[in-house]
Protein backbone atom coordinates (compact mmCIF):
# COMPACT_ATOMS: atom_id res chain seq x y z
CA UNK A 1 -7.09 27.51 64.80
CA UNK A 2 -8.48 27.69 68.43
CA UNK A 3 -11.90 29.86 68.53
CA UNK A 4 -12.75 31.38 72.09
CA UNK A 5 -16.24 30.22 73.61
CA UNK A 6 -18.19 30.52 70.17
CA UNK A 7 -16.97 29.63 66.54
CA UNK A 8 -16.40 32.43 64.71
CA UNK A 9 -18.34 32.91 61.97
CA UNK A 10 -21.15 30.35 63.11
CA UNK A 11 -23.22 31.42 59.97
CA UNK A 12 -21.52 31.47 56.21
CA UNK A 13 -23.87 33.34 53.56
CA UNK A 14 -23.08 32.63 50.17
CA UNK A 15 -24.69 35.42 47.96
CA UNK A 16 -24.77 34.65 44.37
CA UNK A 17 -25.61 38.19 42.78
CA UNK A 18 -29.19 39.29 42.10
CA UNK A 19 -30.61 36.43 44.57
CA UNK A 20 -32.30 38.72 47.11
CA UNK A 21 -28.59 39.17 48.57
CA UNK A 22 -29.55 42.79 50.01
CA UNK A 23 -32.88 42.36 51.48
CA UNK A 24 -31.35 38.60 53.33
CA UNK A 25 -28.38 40.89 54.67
CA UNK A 26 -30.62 42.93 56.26
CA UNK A 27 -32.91 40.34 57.47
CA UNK A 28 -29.57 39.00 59.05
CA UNK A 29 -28.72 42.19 60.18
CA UNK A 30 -32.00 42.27 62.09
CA UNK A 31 -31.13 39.07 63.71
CA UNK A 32 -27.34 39.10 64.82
CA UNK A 33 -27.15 42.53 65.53
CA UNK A 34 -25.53 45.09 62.78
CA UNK A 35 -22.14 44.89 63.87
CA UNK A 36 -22.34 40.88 63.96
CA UNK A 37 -22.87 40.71 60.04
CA UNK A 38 -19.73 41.34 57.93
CA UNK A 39 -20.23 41.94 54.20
CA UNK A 40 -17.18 40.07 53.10
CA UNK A 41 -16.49 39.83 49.46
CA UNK A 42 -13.63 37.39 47.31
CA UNK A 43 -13.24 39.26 43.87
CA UNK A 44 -12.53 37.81 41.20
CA UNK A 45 -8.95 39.33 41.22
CA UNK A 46 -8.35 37.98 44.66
CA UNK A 47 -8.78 40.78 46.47
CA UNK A 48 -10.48 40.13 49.75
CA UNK A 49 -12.72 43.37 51.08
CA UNK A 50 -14.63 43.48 54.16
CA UNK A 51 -17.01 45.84 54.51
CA UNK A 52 -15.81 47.67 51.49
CA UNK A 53 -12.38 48.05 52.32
CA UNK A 54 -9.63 45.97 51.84
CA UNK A 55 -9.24 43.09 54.43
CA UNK A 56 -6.01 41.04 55.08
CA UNK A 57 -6.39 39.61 57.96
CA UNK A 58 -5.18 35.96 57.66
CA UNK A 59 -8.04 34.81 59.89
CA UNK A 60 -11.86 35.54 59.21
CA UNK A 61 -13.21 38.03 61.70
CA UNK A 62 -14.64 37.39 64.49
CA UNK A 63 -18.65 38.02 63.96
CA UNK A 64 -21.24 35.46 64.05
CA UNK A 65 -21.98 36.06 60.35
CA UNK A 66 -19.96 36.64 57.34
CA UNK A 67 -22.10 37.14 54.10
CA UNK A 68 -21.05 38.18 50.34
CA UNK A 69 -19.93 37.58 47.18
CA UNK A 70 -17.44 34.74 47.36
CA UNK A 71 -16.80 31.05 45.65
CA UNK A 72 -17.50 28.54 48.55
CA UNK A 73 -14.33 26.20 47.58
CA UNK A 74 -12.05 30.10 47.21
CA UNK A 75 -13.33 30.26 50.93
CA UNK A 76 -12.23 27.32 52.19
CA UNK A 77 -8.77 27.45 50.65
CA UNK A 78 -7.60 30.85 52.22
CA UNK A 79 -9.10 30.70 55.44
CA UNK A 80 -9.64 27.56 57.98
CA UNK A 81 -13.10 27.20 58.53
CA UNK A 82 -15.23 26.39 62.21
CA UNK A 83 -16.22 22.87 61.83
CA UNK A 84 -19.60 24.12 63.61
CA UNK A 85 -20.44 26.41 60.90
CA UNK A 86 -23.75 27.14 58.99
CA UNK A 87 -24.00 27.05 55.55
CA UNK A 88 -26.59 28.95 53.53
CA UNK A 89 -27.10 30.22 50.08
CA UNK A 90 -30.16 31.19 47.41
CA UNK A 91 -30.46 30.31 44.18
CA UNK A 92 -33.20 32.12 41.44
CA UNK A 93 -34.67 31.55 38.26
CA UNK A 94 -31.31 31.71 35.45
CA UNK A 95 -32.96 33.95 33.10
CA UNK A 96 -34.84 35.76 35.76
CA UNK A 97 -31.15 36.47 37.47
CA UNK A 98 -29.19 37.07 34.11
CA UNK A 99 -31.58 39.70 33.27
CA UNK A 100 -32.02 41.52 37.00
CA UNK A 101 -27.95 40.99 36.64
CA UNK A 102 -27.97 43.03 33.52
CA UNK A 103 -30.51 45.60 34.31
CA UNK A 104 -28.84 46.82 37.63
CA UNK A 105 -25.87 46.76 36.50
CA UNK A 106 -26.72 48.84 33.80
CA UNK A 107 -28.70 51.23 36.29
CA UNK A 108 -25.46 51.46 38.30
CA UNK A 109 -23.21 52.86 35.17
CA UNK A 110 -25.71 55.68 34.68
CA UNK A 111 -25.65 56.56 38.24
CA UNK A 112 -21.81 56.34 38.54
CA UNK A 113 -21.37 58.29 34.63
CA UNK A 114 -24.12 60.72 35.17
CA UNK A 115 -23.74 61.84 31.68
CA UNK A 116 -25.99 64.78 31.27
CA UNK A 117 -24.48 66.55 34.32
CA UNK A 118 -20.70 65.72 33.48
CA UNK A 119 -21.20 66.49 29.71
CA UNK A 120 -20.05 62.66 28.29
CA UNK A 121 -21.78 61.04 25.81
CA UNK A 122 -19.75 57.68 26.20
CA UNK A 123 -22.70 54.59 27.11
CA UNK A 124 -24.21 54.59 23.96
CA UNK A 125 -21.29 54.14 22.73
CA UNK A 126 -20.26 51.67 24.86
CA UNK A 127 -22.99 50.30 26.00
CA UNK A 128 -23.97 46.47 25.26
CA UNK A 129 -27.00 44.57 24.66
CA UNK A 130 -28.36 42.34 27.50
CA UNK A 131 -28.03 39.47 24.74
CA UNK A 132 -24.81 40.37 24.61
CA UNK A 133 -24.24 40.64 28.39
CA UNK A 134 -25.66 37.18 28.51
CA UNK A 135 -23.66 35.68 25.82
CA UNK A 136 -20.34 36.54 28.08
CA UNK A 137 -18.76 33.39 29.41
CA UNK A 138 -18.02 35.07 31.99
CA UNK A 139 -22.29 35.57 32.72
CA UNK A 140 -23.07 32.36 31.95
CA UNK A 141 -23.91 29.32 34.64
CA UNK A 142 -22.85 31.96 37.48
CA UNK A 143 -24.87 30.06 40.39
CA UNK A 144 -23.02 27.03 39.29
CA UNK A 145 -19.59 28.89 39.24
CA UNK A 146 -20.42 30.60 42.67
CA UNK A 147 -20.65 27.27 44.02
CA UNK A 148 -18.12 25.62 42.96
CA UNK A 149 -16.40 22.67 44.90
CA UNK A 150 -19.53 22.35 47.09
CA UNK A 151 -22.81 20.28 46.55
CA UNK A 152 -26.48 21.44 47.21
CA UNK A 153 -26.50 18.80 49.55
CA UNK A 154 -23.66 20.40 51.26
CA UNK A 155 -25.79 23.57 52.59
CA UNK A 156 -27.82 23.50 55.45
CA UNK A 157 -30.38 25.75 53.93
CA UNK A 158 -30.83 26.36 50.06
CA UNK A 159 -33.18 29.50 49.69
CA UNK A 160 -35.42 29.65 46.36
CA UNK A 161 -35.48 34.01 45.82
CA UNK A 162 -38.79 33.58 44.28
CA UNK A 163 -40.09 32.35 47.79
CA UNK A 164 -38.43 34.87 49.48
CA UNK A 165 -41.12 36.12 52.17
CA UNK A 166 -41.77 32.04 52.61
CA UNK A 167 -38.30 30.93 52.95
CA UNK A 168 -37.32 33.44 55.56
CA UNK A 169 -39.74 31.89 57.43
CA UNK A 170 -38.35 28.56 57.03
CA UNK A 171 -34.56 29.38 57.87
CA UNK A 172 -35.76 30.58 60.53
CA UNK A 173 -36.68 27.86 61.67
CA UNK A 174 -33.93 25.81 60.45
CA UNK A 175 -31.72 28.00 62.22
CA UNK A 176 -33.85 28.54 65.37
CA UNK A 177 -34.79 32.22 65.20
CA UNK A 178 -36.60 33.45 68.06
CA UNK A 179 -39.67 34.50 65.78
CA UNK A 180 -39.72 35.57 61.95
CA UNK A 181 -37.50 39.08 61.09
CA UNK A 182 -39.62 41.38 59.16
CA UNK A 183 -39.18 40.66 55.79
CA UNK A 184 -37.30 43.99 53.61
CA UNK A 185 -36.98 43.96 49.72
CA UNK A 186 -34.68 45.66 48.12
CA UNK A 187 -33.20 46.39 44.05
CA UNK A 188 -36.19 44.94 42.46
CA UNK A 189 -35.66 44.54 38.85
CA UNK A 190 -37.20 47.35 36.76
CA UNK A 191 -40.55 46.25 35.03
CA UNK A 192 -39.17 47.23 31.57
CA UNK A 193 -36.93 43.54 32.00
CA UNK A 194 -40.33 41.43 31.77
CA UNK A 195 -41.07 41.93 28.56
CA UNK A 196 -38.85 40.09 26.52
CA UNK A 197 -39.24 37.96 23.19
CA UNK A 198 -39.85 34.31 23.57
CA UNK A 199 -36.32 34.25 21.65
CA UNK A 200 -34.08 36.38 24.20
CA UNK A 201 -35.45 34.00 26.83
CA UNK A 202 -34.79 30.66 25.17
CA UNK A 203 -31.37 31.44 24.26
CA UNK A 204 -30.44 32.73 27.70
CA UNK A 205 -31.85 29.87 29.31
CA UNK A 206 -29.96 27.51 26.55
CA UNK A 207 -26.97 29.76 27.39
CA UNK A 208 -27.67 28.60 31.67
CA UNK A 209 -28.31 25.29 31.33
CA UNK A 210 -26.20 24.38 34.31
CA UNK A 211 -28.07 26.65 36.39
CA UNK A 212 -31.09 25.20 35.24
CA UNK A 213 -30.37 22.30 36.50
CA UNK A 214 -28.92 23.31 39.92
CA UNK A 215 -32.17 25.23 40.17
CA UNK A 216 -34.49 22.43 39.46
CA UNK A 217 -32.55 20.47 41.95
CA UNK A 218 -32.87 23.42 44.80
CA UNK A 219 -36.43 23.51 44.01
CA UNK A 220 -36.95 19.74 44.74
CA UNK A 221 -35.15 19.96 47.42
CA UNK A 222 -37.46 22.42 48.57
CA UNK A 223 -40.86 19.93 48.04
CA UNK A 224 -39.52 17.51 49.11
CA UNK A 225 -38.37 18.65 52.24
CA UNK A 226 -42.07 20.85 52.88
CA UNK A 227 -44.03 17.25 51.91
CA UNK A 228 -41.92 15.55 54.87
């Protein structure tokens, strides 16, 4: 694939969900411009959507950034890839992300139901546990699953979410920002999710252990690269 002047995309943003994914898309909004970002999602049906609509374009558009919901190694397989590009992700806490996973996820069926004003009485019913939720192979060791066929080492930036306002600050400098972007935050996780018994946590931390791990890793990563 030829690319004209500039590779396009120069930056690829791997979001895993509930990692500060909507307040970094609009801190990389407020860099590149708004029609430079592309919110470009891989489900896990295959379906590619760009923007929120369906994309099938054989190529990746052409806008400096591309950044969603996708498996690094899925990304590389259908599409050819700049050799120039940028590679950037976050990682979080594994129980602190399985349970902001559950909560807003839950907050979006109420919105989307909106029971009392359609007359349905159907997520009580329904409706499970975030034990439950976390139990689901398919929740389990997501950060690990999300990057899949790639190595930590691989990125050029590995963001830690709990740092959030501090590690803006140093991708921008990684990537040579003129300045800091102001620094948004978005779909904080409802205070009701902190209080937990000592049990819930263990178990969905026993249940992440592979995200633990890539976690710990990020995090050292981190040290050791603000002690150099």
């Amino acid at each position: 694939m030829i690319f004209s002047r500039k590779s396009y995309p120069e930056l690829i943003s791997l979001h895993i969900p509930k990692t500060a994914g909507t307040s970094f898309r609009t801190v990389l909004k407020s860099v590149y411009g708004e029609d430079q970002v592309a919110m470009f999602n891989i489900e896990v049906n295959g379906m590619i959507r760009m923007n929120d609509r369906s994309y099938q374009e054989k190529d990746l558009p052409k806008v400096r950034v591309i950044h969603g919901h996708f498996v690094y190694d899925s990304l590389r397989k259908k599409f050819e890839l700049p050799e120039d590009h940028k590679l950037i992700t976050w990682v979080r806490d594994p129980v602190k992300r399985v349970i902001s996973n559950f909560y807003y996820l839950e907050s979006r069926i109420i919105e989307l139901l909106d029971e009392q004003r359609n007359n349905l009485d159907i997520l009580s019913k329904l409706q499970r546990t975030l034990i439950e939720f976390a139990r689901a192979e398919i929740n389990r060791n997501r950060q690990v699953k999300f990057l899949s066929g790639s190595h930590l080492e691989d990125y050029d930036f590995v963001g830690i979410s709990e740092f959030f306002d501090q590690e803006v600050s140093r991708l921008s400098a990684v990537l040579k920002w003129k300045g800091v972007p102001e620094i948004p935050h978005h779909n904080k996780t409802p205070e009701r999710a902190t209080h937990l018994s000592n049990e819930i946590v263990e178990e969905i931390q026993a249940l992440n252990a592979e995200d633990t791990q890539l976690y710990n890793s990020a995090l050292q990563i981190r040290k050791d690269l603000m002690n150099a």
